[in-house]
PDB file of N, CA and C in Angstrom:
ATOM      1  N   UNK A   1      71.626  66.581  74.746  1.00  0.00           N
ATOM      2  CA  UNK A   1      70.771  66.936  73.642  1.00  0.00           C
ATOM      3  C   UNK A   1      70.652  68.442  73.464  1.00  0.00           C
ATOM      4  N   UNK A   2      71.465  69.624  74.582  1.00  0.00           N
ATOM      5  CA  UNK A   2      70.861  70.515  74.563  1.00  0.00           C
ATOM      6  C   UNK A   2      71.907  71.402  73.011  1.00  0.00           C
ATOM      7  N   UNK A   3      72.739  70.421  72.794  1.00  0.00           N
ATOM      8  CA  UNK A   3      73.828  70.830  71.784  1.00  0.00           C
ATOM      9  C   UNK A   3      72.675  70.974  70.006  1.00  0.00           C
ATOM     10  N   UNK A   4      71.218  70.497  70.114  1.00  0.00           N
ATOM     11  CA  UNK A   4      70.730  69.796  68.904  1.00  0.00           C
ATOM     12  C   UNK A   4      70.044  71.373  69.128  1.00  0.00           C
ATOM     13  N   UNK A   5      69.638  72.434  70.051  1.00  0.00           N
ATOM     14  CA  UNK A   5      68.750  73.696  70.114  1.00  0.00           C
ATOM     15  C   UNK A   5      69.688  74.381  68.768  1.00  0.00           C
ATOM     16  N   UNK A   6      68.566  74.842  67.746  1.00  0.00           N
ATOM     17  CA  UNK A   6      69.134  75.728  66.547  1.00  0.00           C
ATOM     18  C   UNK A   6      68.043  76.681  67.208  1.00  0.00           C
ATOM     19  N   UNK A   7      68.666  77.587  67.769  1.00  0.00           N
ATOM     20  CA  UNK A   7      68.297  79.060  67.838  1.00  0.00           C
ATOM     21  C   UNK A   7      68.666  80.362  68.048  1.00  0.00           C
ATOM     22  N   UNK A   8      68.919  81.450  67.796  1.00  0.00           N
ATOM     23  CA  UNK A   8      70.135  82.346  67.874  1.00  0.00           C
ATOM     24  C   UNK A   8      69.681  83.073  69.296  1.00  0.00           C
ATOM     25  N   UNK A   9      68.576  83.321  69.605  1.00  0.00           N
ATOM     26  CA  UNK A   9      67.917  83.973  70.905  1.00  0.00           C
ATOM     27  C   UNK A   9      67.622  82.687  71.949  1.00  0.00           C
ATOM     28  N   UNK A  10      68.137  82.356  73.289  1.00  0.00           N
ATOM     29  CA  UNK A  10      67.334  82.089  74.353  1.00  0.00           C
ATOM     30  C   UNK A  10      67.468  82.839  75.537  1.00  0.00           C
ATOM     31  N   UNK A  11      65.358  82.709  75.900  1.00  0.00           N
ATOM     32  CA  UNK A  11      65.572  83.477  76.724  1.00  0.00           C
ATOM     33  C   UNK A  11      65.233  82.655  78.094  1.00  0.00           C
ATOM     34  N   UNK A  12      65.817  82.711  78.988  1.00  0.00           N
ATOM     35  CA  UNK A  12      65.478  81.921  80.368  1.00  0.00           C
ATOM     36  C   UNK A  12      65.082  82.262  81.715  1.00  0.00           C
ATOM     37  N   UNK A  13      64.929  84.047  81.224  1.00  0.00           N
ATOM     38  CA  UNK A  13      64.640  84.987  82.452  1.00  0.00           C
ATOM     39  C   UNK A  13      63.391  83.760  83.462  1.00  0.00           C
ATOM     40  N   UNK A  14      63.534  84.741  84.717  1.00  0.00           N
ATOM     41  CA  UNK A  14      62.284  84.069  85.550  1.00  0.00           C
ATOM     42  C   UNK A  14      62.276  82.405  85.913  1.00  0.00           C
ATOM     43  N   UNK A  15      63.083  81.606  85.854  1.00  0.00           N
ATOM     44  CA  UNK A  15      63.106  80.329  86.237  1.00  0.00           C
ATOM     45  C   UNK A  15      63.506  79.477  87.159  1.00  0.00           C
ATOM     46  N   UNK A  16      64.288  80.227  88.255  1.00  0.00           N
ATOM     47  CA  UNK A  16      64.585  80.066  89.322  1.00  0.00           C
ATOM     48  C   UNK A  16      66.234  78.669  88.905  1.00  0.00           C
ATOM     49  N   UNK A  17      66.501  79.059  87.668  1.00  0.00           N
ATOM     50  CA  UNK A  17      67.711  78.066  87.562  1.00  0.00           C
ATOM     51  C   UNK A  17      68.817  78.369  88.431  1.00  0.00           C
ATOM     52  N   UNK A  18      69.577  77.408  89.064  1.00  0.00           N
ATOM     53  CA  UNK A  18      70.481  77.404  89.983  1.00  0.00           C
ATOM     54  C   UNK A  18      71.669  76.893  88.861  1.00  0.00           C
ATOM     55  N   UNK A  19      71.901  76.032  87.736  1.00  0.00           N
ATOM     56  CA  UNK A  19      73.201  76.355  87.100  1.00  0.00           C
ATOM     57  C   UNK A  19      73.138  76.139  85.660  1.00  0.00           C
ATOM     58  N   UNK A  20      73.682  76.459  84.965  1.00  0.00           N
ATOM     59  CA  UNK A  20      74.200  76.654  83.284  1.00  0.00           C
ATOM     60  C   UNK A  20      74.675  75.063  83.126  1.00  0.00           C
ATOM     61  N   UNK A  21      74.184  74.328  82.130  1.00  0.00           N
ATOM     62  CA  UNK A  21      74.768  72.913  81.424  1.00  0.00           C
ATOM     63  C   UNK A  21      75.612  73.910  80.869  1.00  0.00           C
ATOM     64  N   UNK A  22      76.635  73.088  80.833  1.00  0.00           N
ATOM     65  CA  UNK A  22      78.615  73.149  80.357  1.00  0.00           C
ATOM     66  C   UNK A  22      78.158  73.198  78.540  1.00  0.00           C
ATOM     67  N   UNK A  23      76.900  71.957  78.184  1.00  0.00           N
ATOM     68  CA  UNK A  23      76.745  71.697  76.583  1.00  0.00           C
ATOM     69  C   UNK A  23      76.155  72.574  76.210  1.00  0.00           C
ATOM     70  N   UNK A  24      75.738  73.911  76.958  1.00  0.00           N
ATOM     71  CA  UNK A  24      74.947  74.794  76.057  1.00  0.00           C
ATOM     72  C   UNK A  24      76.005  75.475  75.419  1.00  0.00           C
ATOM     73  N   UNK A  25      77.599  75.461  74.899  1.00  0.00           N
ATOM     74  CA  UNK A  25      78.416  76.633  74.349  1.00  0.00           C
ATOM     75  C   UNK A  25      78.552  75.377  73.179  1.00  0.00           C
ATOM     76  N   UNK A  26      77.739  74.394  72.974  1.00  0.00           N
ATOM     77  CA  UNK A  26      77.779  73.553  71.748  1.00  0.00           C
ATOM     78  C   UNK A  26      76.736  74.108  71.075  1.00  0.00           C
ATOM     79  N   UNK A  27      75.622  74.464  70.997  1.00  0.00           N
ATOM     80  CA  UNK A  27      74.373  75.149  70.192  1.00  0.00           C
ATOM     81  C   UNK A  27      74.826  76.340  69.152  1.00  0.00           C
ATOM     82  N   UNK A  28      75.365  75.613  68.120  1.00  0.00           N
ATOM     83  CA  UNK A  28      76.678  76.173  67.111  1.00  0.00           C
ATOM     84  C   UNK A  28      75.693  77.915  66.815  1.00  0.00           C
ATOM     85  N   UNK A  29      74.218  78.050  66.827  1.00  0.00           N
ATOM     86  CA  UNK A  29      73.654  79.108  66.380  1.00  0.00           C
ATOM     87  C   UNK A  29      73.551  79.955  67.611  1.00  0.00           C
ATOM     88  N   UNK A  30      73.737  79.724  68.819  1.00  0.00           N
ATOM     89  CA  UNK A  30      73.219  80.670  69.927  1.00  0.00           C
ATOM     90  C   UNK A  30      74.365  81.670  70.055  1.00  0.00           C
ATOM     91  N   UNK A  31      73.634  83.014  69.849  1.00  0.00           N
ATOM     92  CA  UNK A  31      74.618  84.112  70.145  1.00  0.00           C
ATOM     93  C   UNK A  31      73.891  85.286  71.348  1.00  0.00           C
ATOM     94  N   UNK A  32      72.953  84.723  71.754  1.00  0.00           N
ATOM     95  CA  UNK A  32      71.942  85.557  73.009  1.00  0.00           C
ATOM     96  C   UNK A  32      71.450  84.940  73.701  1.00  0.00           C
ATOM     97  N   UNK A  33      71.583  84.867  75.154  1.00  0.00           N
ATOM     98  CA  UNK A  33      71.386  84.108  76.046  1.00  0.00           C
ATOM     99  C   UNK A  33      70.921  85.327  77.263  1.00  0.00           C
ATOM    100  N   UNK A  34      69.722  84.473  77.507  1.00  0.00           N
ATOM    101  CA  UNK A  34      68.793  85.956  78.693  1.00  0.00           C
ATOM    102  C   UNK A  34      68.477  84.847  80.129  1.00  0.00           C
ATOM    103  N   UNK A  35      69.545  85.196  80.869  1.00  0.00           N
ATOM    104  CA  UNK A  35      69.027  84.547  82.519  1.00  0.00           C
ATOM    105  C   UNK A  35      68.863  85.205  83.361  1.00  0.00           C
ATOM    106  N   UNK A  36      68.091  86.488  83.363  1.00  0.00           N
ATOM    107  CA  UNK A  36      67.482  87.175  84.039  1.00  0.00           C
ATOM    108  C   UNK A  36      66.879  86.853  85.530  1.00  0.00           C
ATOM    109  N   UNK A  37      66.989  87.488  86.437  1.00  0.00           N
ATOM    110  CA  UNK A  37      66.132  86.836  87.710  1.00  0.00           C
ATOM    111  C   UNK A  37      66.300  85.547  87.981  1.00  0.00           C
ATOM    112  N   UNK A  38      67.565  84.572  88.072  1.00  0.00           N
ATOM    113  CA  UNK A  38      67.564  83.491  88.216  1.00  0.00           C
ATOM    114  C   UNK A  38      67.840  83.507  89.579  1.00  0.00           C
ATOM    115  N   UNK A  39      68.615  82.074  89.848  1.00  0.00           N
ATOM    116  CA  UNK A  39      68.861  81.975  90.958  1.00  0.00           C
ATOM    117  C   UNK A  39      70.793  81.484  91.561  1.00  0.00           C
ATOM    118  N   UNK A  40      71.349  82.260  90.268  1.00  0.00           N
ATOM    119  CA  UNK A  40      72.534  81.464  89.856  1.00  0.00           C
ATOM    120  C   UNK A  40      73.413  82.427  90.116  1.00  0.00           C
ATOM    121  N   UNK A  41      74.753  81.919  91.078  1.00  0.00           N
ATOM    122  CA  UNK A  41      76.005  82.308  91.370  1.00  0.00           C
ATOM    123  C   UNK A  41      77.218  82.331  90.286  1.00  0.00           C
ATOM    124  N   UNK A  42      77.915  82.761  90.530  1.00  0.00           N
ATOM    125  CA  UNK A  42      78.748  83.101  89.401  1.00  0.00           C
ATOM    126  C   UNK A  42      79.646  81.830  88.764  1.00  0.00           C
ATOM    127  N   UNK A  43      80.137  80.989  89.952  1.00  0.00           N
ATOM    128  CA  UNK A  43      80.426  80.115  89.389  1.00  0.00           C
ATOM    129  C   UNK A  43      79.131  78.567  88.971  1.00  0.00           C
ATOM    130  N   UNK A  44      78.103  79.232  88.231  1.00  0.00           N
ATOM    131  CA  UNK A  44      76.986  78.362  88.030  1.00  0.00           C
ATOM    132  C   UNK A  44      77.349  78.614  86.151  1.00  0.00           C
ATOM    133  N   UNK A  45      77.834  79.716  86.358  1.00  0.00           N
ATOM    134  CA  UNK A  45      77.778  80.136  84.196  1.00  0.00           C
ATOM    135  C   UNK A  45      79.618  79.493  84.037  1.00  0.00           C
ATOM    136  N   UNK A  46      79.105  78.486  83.331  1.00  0.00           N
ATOM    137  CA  UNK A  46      80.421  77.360  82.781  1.00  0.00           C
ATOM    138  C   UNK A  46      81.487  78.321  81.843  1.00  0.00           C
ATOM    139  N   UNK A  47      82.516  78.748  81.970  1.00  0.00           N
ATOM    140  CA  UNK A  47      83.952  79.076  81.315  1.00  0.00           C
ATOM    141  C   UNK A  47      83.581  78.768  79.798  1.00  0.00           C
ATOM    142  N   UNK A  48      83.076  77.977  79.876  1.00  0.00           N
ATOM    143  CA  UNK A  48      83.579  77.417  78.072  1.00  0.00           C
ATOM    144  C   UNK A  48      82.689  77.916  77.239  1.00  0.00           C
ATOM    145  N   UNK A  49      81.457  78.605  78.047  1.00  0.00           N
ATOM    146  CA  UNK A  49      80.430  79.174  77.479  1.00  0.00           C
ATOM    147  C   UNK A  49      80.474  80.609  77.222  1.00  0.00           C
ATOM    148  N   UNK A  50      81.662  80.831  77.843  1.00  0.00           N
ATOM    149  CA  UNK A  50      82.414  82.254  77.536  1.00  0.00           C
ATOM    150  C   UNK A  50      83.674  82.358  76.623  1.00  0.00           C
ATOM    151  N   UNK A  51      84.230  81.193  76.906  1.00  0.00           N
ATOM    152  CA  UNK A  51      85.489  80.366  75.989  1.00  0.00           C
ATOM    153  C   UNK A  51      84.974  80.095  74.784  1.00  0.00           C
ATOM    154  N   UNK A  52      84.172  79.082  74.679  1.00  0.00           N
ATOM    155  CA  UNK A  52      84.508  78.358  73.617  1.00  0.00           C
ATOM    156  C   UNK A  52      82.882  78.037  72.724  1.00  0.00           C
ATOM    157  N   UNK A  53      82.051  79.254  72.732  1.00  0.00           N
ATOM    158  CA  UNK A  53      81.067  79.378  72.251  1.00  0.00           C
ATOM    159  C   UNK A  53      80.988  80.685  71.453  1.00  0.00           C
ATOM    160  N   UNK A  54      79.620  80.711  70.812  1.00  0.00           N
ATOM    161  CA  UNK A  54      79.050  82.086  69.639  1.00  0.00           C
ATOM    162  C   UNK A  54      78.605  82.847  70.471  1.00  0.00           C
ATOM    163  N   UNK A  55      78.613  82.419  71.655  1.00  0.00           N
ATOM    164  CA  UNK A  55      77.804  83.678  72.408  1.00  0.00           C
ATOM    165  C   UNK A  55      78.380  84.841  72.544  1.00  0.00           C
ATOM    166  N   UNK A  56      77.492  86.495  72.317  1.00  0.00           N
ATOM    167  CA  UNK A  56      77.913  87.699  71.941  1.00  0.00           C
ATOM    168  C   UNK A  56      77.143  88.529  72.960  1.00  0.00           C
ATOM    169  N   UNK A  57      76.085  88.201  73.700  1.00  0.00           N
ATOM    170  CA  UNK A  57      75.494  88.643  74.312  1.00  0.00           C
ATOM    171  C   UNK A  57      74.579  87.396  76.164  1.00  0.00           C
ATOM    172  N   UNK A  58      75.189  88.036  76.829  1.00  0.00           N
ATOM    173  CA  UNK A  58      74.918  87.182  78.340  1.00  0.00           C
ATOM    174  C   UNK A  58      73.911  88.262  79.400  1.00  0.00           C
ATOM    175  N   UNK A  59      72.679  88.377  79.112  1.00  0.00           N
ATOM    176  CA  UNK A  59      71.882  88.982  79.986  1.00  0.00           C
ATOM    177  C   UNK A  59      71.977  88.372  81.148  1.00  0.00           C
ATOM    178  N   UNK A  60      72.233  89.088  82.614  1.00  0.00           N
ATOM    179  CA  UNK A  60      71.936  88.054  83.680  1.00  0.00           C
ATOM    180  C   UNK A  60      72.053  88.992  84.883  1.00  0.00           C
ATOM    181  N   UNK A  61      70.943  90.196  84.695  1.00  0.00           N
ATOM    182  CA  UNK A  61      70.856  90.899  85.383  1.00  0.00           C
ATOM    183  C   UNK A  61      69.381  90.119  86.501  1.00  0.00           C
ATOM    184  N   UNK A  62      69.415  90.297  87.910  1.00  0.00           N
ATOM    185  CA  UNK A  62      68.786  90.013  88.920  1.00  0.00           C
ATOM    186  C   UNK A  62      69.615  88.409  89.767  1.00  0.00           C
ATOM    187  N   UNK A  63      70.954  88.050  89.095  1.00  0.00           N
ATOM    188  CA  UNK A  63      71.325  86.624  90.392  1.00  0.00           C
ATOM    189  C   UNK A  63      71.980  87.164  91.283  1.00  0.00           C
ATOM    190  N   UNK A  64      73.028  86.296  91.356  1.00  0.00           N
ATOM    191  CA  UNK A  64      73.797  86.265  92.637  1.00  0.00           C
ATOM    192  C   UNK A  64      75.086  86.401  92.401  1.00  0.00           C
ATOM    193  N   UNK A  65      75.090  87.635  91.604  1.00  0.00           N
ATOM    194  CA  UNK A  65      76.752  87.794  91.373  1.00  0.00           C
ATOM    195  C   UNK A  65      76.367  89.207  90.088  1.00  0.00           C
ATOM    196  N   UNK A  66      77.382  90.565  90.499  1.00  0.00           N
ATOM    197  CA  UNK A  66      77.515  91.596  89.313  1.00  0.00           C
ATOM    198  C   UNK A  66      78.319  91.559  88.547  1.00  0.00           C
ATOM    199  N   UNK A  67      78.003  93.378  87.739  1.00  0.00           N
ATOM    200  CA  UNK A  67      78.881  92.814  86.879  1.00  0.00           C
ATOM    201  C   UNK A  67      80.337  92.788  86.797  1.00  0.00           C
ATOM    202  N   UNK A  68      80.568  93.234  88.047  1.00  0.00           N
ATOM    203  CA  UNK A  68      81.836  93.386  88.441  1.00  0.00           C
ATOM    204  C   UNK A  68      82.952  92.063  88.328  1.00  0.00           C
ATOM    205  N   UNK A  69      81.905  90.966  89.034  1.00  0.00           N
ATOM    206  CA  UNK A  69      82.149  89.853  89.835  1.00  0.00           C
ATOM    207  C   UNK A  69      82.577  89.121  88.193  1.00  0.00           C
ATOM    208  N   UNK A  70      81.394  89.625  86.733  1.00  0.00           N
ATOM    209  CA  UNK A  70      81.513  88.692  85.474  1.00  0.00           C
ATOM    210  C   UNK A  70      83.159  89.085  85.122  1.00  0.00           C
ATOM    211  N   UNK A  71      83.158  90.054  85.467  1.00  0.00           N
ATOM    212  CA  UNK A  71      84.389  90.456  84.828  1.00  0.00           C
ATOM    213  C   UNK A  71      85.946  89.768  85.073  1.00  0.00           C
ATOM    214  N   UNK A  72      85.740  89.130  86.304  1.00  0.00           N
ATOM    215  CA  UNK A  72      86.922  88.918  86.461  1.00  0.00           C
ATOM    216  C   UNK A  72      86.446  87.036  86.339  1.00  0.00           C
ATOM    217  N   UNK A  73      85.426  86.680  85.418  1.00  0.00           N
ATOM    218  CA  UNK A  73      85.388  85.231  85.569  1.00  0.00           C
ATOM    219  C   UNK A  73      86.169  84.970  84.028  1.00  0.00           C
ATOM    220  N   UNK A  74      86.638  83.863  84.390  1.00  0.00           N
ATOM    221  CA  UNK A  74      87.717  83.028  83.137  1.00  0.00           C
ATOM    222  C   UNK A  74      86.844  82.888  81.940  1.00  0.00           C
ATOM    223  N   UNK A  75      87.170  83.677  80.675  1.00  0.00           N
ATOM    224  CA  UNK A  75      86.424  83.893  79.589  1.00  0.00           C
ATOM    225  C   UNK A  75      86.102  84.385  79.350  1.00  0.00           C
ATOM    226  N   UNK A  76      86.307  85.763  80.131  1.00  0.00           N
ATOM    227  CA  UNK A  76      85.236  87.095  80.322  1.00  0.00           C
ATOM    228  C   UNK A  76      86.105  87.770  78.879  1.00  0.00           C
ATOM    229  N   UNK A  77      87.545  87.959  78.875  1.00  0.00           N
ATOM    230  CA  UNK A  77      87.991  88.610  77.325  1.00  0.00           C
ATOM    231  C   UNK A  77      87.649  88.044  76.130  1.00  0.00           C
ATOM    232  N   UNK A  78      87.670  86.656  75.815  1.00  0.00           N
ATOM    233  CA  UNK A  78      87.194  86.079  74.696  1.00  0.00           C
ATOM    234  C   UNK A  78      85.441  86.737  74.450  1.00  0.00           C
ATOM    235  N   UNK A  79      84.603  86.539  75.259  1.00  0.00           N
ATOM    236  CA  UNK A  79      83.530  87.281  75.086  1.00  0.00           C
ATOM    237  C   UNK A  79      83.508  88.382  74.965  1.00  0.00           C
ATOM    238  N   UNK A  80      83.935  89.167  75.857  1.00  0.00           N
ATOM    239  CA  UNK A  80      84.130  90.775  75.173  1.00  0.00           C
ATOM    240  C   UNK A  80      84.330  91.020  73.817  1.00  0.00           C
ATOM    241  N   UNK A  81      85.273  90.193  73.324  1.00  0.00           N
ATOM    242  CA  UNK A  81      85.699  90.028  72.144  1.00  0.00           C
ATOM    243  C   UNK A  81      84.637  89.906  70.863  1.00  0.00           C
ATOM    244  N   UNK A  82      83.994  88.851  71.170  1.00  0.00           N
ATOM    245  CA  UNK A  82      82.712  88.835  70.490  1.00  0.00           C
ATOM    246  C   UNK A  82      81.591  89.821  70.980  1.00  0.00           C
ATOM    247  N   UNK A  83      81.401  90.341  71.908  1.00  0.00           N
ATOM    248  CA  UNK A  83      80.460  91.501  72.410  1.00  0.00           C
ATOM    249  C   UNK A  83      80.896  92.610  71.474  1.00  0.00           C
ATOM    250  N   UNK A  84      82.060  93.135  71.323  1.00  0.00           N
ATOM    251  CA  UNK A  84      82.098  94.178  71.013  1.00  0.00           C
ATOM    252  C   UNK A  84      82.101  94.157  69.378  1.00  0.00           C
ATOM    253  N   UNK A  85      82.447  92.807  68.796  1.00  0.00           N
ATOM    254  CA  UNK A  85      82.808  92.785  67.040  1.00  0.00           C
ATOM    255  C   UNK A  85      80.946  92.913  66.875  1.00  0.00           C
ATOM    256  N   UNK A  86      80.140  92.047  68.175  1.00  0.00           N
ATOM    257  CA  UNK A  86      78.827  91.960  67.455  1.00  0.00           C
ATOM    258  C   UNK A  86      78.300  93.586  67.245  1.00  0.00           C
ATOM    259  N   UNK A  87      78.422  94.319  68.101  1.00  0.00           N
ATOM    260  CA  UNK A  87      78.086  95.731  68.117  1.00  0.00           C
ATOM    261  C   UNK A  87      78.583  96.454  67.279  1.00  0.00           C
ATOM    262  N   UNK A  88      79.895  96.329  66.601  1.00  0.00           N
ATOM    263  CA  UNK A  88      80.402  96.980  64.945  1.00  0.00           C
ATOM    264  C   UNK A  88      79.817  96.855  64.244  1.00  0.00           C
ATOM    265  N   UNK A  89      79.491  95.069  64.131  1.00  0.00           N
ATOM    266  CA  UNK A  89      78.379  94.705  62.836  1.00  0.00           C
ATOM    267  C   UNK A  89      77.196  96.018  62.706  1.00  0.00           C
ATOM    268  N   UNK A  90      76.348  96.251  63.771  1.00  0.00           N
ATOM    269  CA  UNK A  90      75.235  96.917  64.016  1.00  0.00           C
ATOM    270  C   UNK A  90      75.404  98.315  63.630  1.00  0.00           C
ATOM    271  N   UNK A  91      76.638  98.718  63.491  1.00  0.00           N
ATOM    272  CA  UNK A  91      76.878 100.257  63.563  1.00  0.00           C
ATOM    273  C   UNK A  91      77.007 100.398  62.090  1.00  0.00           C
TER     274      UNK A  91
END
C-alpha cells in the first residue's frame, strides 16, 4: 500500500528504522526522502529506489554507512542523475 503515498516530501528522520520497503520507489510523486538518525546499513536502502524511482534527493545523514560507502551502491549514477537535473531546475 505504501505505492498509494501521494507526497513529494517524506520525512522519516528519528525512527530507529532498520530497512527501506523495496515499494517505496513506486510512490510515482516522491522526489525527497529524509532518514536521518536511523538505524539502517547500507544495504537496508533497496537499488531500485535509486534505479527505478523520482527520487532526487536521499537525506540519510546519522546511520550506518557514509557517504562514501552511498557512492559506490548500485544506482548511485541514475540518482545523481536526477540530483543534479533537480538542482538546474532551481538555478
Amino acid at each position: 500500500q505504501i505505492q498509494a503515498i501521494q507526497v513529494d516530501e517524506l520525512n522519516l528522520n528519528d525512527n530507529r528504522i532498520a530497512k527501506i520497503s523495496e515499494h517505496i520507489r513506486l510512490c510515482p510523486r516522491l522526489k525527497t526522502l529524509r532518514i536521518d538518525r536511523n538505524n539502517l546499513a547500507l544495504d537496508a536502502i533497496p537499488a531500485g529506489l535509486l534505479t527505478d524511482s523520482n527520487l532526487s534527493l536521499l537525506s540519510f545523514e546519522g546511520n550506518r554507512f557514509d557517504e562514501k560507502a552511498f557512492q559506490g551502491k548500485e544506482g548511485y549514477e541514475q540518482y545523481m542523475q536526477r540530483f543534479t537535473a533537480s538542482r538546474r531546475k532551481l538555478e
